[in-house]
Protein backbone atom coordinates (compact mmCIF):
# COMPACT_ATOMS: atom_id res chain seq x y z
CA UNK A 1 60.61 84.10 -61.98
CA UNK A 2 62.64 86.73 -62.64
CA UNK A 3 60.12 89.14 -62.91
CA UNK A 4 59.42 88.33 -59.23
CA UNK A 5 62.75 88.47 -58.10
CA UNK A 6 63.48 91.57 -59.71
CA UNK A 7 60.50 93.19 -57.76
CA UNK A 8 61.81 91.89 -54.59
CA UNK A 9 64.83 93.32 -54.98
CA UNK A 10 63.40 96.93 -55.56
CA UNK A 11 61.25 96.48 -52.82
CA UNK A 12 63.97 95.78 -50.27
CA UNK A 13 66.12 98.89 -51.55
CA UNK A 14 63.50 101.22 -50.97
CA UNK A 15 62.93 100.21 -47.33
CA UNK A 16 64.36 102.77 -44.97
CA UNK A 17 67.69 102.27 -43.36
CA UNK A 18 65.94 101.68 -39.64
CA UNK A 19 63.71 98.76 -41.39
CA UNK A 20 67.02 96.93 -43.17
CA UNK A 21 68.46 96.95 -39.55
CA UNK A 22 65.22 95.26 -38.19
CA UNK A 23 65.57 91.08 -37.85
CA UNK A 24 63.38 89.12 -39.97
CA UNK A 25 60.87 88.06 -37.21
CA UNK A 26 60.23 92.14 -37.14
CA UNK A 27 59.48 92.38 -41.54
CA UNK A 28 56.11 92.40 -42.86
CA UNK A 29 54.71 88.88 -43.59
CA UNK A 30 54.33 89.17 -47.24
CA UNK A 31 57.74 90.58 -47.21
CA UNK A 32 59.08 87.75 -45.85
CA UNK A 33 57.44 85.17 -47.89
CA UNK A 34 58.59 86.84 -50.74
CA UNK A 35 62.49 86.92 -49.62
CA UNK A 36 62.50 83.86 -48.35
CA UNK A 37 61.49 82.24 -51.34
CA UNK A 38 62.73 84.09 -54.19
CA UNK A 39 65.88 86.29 -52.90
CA UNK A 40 67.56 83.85 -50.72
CA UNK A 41 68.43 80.52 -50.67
CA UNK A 42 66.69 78.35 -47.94
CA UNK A 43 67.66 79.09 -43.99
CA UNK A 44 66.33 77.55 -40.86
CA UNK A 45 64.49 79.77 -39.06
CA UNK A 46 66.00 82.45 -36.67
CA UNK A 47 65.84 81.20 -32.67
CA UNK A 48 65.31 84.66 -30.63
CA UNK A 49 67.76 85.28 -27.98
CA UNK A 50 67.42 83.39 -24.45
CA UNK A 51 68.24 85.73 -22.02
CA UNK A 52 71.02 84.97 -19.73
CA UNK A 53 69.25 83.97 -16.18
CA UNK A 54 71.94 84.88 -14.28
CA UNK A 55 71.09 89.02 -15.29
CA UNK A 56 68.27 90.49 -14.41
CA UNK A 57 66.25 91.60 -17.26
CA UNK A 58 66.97 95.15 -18.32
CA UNK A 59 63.48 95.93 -19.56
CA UNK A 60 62.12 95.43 -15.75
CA UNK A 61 63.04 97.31 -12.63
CA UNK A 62 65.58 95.32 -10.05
CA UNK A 63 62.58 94.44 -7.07
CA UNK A 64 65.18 94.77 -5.22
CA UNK A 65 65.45 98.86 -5.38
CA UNK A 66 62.56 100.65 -3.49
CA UNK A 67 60.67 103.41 -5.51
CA UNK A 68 60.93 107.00 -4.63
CA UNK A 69 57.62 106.30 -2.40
CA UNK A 70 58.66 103.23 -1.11
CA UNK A 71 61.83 105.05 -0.11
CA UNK A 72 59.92 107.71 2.07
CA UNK A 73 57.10 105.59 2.72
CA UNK A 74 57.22 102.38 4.31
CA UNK A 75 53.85 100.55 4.03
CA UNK A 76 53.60 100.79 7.77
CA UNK A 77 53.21 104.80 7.30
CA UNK A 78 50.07 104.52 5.33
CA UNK A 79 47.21 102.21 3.74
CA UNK A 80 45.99 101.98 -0.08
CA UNK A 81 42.71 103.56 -0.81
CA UNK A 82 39.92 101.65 -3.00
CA UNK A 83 40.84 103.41 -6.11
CA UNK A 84 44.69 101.92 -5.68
CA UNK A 85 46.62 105.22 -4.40
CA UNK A 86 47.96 105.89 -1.20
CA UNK A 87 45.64 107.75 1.24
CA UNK A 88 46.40 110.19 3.49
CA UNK A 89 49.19 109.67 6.05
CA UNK A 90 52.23 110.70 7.60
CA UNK A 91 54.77 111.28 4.61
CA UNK A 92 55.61 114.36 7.14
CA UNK A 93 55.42 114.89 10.85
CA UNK A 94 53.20 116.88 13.09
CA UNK A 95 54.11 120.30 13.91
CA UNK A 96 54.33 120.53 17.81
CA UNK A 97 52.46 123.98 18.34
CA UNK A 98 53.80 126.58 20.64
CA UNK A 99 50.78 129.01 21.22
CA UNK A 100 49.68 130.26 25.11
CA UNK A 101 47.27 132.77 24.09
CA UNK A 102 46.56 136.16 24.96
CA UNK A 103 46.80 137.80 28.72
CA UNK A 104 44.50 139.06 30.79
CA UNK A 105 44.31 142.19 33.42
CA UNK A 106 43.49 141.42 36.58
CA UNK A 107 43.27 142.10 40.25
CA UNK A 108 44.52 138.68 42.21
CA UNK A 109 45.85 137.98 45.88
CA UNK A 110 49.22 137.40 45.65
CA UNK A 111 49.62 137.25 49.40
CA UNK A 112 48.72 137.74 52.98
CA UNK A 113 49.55 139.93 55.99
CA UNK A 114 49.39 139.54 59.44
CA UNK A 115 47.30 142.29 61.24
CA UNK A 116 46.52 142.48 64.92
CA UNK A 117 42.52 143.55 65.70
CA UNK A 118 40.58 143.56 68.90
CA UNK A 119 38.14 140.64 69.45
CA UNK A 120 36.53 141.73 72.98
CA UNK A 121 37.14 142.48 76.50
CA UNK A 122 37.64 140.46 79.79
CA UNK A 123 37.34 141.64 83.23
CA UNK A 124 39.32 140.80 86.35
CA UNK A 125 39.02 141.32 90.52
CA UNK A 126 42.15 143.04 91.04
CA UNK A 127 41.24 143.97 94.74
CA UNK A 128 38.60 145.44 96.89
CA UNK A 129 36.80 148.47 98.20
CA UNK A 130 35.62 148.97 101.83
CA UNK A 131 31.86 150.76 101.98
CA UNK A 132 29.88 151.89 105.07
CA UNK A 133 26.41 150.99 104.50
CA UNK A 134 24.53 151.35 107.95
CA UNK A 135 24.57 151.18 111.58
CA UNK A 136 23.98 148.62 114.11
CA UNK A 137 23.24 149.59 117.86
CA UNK A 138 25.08 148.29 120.53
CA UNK A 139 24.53 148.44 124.53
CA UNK A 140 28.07 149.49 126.22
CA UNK A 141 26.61 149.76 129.51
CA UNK A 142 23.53 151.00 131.78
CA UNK A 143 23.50 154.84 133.74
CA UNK A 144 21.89 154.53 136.80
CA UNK A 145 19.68 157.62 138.15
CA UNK A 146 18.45 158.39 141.48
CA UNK A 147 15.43 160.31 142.26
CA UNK A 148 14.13 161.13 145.99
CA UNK A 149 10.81 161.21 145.84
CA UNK A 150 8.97 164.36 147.60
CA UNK A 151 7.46 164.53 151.37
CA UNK A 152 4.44 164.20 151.84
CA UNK A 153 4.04 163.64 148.48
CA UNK A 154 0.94 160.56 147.91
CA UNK A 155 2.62 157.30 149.51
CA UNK A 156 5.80 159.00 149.72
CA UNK A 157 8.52 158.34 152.35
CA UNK A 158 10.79 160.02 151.21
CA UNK A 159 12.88 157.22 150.06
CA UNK A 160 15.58 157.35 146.79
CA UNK A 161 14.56 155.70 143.91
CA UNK A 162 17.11 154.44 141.23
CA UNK A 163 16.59 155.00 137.50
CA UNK A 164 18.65 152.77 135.37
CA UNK A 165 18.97 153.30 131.60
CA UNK A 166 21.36 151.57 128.92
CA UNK A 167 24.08 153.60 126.99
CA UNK A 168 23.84 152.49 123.43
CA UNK A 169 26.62 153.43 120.54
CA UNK A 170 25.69 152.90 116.87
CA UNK A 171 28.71 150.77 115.23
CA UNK A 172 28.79 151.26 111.26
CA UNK A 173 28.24 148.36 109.18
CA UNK A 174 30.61 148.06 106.17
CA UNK A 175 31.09 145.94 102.87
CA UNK A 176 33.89 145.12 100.65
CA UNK A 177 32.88 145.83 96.82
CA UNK A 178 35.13 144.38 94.31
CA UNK A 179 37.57 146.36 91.98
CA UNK A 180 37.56 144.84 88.44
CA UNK A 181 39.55 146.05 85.60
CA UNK A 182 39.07 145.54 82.09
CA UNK A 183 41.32 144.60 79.67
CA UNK A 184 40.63 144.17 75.71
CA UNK A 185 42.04 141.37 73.97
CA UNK A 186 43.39 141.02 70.43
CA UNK A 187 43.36 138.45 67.80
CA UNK A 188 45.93 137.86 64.11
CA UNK A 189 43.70 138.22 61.40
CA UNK A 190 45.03 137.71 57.70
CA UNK A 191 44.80 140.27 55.23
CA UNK A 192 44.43 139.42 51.67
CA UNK A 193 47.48 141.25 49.52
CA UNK A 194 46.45 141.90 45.80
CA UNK A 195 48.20 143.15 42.87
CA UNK A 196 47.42 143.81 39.27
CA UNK A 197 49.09 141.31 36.93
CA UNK A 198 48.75 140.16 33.44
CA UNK A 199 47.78 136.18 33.36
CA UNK A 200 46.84 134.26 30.78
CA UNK A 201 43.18 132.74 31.71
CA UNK A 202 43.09 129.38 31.19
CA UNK A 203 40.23 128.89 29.13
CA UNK A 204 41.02 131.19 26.37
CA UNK A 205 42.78 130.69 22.72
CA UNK A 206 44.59 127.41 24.77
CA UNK A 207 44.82 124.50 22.55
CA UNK A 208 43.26 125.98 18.93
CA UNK A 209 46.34 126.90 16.75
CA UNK A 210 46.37 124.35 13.60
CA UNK A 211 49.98 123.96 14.53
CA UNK A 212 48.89 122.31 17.97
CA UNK A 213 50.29 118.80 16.85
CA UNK A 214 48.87 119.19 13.59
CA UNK A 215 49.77 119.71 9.61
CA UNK A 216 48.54 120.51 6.66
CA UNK A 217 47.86 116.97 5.36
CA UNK A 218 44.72 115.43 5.80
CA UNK A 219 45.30 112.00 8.16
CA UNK A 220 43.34 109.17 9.73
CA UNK A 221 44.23 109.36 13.19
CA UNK A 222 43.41 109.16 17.19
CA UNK A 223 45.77 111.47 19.73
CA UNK A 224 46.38 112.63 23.23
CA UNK A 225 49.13 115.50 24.07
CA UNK A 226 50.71 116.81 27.02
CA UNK A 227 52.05 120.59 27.29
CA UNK A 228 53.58 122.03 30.00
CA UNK A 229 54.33 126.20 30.30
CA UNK A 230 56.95 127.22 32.80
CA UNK A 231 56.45 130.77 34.11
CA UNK A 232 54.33 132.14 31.71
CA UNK A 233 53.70 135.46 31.96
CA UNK A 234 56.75 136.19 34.53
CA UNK A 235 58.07 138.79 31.93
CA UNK A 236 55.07 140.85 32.08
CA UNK A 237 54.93 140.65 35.98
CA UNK A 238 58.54 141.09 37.26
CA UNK A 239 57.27 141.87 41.09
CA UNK A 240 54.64 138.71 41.15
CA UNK A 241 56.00 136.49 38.91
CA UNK A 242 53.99 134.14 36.23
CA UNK A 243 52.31 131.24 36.60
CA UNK A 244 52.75 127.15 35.89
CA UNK A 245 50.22 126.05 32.84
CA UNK A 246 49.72 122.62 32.09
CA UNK A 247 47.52 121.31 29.26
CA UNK A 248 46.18 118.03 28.15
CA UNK A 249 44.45 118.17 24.80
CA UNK A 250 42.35 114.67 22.65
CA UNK A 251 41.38 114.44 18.98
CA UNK A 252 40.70 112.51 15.93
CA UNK A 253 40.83 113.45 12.83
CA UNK A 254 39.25 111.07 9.84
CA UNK A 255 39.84 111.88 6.22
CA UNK A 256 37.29 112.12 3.18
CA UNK A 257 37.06 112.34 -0.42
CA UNK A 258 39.66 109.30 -0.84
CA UNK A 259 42.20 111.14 1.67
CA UNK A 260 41.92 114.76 -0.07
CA UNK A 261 40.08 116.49 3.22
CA UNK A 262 39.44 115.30 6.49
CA UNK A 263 37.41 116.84 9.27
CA UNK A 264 38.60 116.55 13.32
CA UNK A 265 37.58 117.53 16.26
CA UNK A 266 40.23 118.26 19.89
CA UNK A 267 39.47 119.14 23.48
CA UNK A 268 42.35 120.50 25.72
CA UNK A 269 41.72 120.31 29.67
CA UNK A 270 43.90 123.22 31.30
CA UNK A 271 45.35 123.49 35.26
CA UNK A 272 46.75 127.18 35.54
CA UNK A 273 49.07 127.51 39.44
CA UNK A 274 49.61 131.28 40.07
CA UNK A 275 48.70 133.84 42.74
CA UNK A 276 46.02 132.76 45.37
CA UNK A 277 43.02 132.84 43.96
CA UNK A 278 43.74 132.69 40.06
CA UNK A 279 44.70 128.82 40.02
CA UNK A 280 42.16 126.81 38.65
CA UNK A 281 41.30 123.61 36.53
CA UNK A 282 39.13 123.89 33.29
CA UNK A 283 38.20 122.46 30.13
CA UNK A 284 39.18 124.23 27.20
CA UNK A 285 36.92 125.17 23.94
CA UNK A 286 36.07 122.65 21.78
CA UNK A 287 37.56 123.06 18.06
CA UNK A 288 36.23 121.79 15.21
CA UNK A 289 38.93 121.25 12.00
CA UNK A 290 38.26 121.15 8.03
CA UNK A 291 41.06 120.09 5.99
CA UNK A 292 41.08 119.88 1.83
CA UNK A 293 44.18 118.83 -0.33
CA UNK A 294 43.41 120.76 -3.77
CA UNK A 295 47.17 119.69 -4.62
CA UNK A 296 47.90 116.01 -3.70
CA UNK A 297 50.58 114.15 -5.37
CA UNK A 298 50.10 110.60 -4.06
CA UNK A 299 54.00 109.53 -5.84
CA UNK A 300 56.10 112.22 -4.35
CA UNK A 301 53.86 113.11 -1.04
CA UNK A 302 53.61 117.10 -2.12
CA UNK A 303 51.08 118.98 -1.17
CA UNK A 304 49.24 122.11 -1.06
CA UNK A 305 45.92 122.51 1.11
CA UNK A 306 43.51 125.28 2.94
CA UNK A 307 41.07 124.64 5.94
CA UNK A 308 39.30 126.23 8.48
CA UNK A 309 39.55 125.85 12.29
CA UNK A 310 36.11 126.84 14.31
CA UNK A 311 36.36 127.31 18.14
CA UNK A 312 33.53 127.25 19.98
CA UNK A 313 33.39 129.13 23.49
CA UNK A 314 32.30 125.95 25.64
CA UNK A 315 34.98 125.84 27.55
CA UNK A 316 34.94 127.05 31.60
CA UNK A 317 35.96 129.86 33.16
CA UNK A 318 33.39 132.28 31.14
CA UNK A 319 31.85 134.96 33.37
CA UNK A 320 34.41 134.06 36.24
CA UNK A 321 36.90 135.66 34.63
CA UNK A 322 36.58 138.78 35.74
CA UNK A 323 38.97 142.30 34.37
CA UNK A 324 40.71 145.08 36.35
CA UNK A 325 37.41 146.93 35.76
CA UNK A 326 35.18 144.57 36.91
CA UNK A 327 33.71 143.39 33.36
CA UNK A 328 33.91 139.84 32.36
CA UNK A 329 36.73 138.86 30.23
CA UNK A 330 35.63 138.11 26.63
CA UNK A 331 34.54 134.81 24.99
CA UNK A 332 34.65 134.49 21.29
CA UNK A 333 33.92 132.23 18.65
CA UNK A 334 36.68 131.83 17.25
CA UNK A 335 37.38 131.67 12.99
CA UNK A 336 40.94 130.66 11.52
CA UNK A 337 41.15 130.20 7.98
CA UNK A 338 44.69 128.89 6.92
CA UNK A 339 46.85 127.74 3.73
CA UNK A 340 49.75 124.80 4.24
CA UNK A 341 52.05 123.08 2.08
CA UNK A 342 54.12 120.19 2.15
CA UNK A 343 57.29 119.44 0.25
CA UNK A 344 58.54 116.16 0.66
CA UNK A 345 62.70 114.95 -0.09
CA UNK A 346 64.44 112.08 -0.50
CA UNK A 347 65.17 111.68 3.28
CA UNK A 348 63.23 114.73 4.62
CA UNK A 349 60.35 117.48 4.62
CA UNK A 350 59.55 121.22 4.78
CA UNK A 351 56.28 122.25 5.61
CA UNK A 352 54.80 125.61 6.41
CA UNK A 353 51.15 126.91 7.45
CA UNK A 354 49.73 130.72 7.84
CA UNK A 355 46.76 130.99 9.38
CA UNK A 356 44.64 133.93 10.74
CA UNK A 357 42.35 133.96 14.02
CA UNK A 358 39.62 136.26 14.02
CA UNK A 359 37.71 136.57 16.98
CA UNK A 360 33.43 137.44 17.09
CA UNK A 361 34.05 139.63 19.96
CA UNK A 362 36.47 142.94 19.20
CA UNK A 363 38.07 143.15 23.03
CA UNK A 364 40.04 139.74 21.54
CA UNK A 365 42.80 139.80 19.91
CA UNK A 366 43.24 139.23 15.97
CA UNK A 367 46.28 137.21 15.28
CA UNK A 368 48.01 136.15 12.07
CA UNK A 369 50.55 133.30 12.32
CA UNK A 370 53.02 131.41 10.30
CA UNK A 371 55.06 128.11 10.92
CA UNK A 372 57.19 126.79 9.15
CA UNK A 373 58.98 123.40 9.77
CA UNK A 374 61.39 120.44 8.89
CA UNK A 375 62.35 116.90 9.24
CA UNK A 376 64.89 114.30 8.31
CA UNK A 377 63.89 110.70 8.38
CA UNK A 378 67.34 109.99 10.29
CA UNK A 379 66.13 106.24 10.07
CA UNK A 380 63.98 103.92 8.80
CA UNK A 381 63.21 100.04 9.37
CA UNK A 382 60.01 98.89 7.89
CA UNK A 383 60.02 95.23 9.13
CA UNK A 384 61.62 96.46 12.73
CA UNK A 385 59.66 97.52 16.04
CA UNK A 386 61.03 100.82 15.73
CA UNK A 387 60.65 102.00 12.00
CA UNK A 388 61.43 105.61 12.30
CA UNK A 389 63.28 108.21 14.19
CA UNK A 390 62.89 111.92 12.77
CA UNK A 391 64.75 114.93 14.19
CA UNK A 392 62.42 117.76 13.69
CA UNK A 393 62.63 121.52 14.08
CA UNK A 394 59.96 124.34 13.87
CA UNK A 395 60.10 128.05 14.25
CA UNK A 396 56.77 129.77 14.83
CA UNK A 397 55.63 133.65 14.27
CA UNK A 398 52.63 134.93 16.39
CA UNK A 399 51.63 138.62 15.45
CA UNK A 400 47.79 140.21 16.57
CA UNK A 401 46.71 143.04 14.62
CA UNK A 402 45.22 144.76 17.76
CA UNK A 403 45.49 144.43 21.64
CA UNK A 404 49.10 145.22 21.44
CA UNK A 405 49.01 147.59 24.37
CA UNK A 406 50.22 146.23 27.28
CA UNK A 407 48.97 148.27 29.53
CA UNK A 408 45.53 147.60 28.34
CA UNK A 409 42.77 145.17 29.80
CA UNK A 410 43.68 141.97 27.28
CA UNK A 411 47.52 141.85 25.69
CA UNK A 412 48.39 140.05 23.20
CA UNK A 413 52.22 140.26 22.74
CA UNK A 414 54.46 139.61 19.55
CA UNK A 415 55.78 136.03 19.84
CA UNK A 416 58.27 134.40 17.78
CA UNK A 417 59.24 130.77 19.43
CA UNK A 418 61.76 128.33 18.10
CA UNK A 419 60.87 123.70 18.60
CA UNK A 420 63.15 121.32 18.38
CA UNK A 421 61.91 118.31 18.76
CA UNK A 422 62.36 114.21 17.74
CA UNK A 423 59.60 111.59 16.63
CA UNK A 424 59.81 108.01 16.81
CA UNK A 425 57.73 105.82 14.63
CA UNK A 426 56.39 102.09 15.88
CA UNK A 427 54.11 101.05 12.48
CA UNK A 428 50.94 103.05 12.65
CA UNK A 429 52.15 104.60 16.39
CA UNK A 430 54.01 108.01 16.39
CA UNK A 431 55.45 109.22 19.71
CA UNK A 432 56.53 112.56 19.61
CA UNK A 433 58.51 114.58 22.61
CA UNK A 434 60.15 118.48 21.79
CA UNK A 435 60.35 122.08 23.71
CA UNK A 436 59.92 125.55 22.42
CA UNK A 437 61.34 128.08 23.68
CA UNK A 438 60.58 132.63 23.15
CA UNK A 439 62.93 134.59 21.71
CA UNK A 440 61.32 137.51 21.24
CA UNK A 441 60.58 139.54 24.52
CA UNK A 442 58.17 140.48 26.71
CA UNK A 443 58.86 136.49 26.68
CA UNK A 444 55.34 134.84 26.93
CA UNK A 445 56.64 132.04 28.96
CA UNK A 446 60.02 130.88 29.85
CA UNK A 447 59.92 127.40 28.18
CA UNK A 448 57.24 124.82 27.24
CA UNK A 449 57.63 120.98 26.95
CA UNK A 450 55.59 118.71 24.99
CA UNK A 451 54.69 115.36 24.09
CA UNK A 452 52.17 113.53 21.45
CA UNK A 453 50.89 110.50 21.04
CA UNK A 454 49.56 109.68 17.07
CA UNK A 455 47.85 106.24 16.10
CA UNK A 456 47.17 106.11 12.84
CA UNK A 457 44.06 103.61 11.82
């Protein structure tokens, strides 16, 4: 017995000091049975700790306190993927866009004139003209002769004998010929009066900037937009002014790869009002869009990606369009690679995209581009009708690496344009309204309004 205890004892002063302040229910078993039987008189058995119900548990979170995600992301922004994560969605808002495209010389009518030109003649009997054309003879009286015939002469007695003979006159005969004078009449004709101006043509590089209510995160989504350019081009044209642009432009986008890319396609439909003869109504190129996340951090909604943007020249107003030289104004396919990144905050974002358009015909313009943009989720209400409202504002730098000459048949000027803009957020709906505005001259246009419409699905 003592032998035993004696062991115990050693044992239990060569455990470390972190194992002597361990409770009993934590010791080895053998330990235990040891102590408890040799080393220390008989105890009942240690009860853990209750804890108090009225605190929450410190080992668990308080359900009550959203997590970072949760904080940005209402479950109304977004839907869980198979695999558990959150796919892609709208931790950040759209950028708006801002891009017209390039501008195009041409000869137009910008007017007409009145001009005054003879259409024919018309005659009139202003009096007449007496003729002689004959005679007629007329008997003014008889002469009377007398003759005494001979003696002797065969039966004569040598009686008188009268002779009587009419006295005729010729009258003239006359006629009256008309006089007619001739006057030549005029007509107002309309002269067409045409100027050279720089336009943009409605069909091209309208509608295919990754910007154009669009960011670098792959979504699920349907949308429609409106755009509306005051005056574009009145900068470049101070004597004939610019000319009204209004665009509507549909998509969709749908993501793949668990939300890491996403492929989309949009169609704008353009109405240009200018000078007679240049307005016109077309649809746009189609665009095809790739999208890949190769950074995608599901818990904080940061992310890096790349795409490519291919647009096709279906659009209208091909040939038609038609340069100061005669020549038909070009047609490209266009190629725009781009890079993007998102960087998500506690109540807000930062985004920013560069991007490069390179046309497959040289007489278009090359043009690099970079956007950046921010927002602040100003408010939020999950369980409400209206569950966001973010303030948003976006500055945008156009630059082409030729057709910089503006005297030259297509111009393509330096453009730096400033968006402001708000979003509000119904669930899955995102309604978006801003304007954007030059500040960099020759001014493209003098201001442009816009609104989106974003369903999510």
């Amino acid at each position: 017995m003592q032998l035993r205890m004696k062991t115990a004892v050693l044992a239990f002063s060569l455990l470390p000091a972190a194992a002597q302040a361990q409770p009993l229910d934590r010791l080895p078993a053998s330990f235990i049975s040891v102590f408890e039987q040799e080393a220390q008189p008989k105890q009942p058995p240690v009860v853990p700790k209750q804890p108090d119900p009225k605190l929450p548990d410190p080992k668990l979170p308080d359900p009550k306190t959203p997590s970072p995600v949760d904080r940005l992301l209402p479950p109304e922004f977004g839907r869980l993927t198979e695999a558990g994560g959150f796919a892609a969605r709208s931790y950040n808002e759209n950028f708006d866009g801002d891009n017209i495209g390039g501008f195009y010389r041409r000869t137009v009518v910008v007017g007409y004139d009145p001009v005054t030109v003879p259409t024919g003649f018309t005659q009139q009997i202003v009096g007449t003209t007496q003729r002689q054309v004959g005679t007629t003879p007329r008997v003014i009286g008889f002469n009377r002769t007398i003759v005494i015939s001979q003696e002797g002469g065969s039966g004569g007695s040598g009686q008188p004998i009268v002779i009587t003979t009419p006295v005729v006159v010729q009258d003239p005969v006359f006629v009256l010929d008309p006089v007619i004078a001739t006057t030549q009449t005029t007509g107002t004709v309309y002269v067409p009066r045409t100027a050279q101006v720089l336009l943009p043509a409605a069909s091209r590089y309208s509608g295919i900037q990754i910007t154009d209510n669009d960011s670098p995160r792959p979504t699920d989504r349907l949308y429609f937009g409106y755009q509306f350019y005051s005056n574009a081009g009145y900068s470049l044209n101070p004597d004939t002014g610019g000319s009204d642009v209004q665009r509507q432009m549909a998509g969709f986008e749908y993501t793949l790869l668990d939300g890491d890319a996403s492929i989309g396609m949009r169609l704008p439909y353009i109405q240009q009002y200018g000078p007679v003869g240049y307005a016109s109504q077309t649809v746009g190129d189609l665009s095809v869009l790739f999208k890949y996340a190769f950074y995608n951090d599901l818990e904080t909604g940061n992310l890096a990606s790349a795409g490519l943007v291919v647009t096709t020249p279906t659009g209208g107003g091909g040939g038609d369009v038609i340069l100061l030289d005669g020549s038909a104004a070009p047609h490209s396919t266009l190629f725009q690679p781009w890079l993007g990144f998102v960087r998500m905050f506690d109540a807000g974002y930062v985004q920013g995209i560069t991007n490069l358009i390179v046309p497959t015909d040289s007489r278009d313009p090359t043009v690099y581009g970079a956007s950046l943009g921010v927002g602040y989720f100003a408010y939020q209400n999950p369980t409400g009708i209206l569950t966001g409202v973010i303030p948003r504002a976006e500055v945008h730098l156009r630059t082409p690496f030729n057709q910089r000459d503006p005297n030259g048949l297509v111009y393509f000027p330096d453009q730096v344009n400033v968006n402001g803009g708000l979003t509000l957020r119904f669930g899955r709906t995102a309604l978006n309204a801003g304007v954007s505005v030059p500040v960099v001259g020759p001014r493209p246009w003098a201001v442009e309004a816009m609104s989106f419409l974003n369903v999510s699905f």
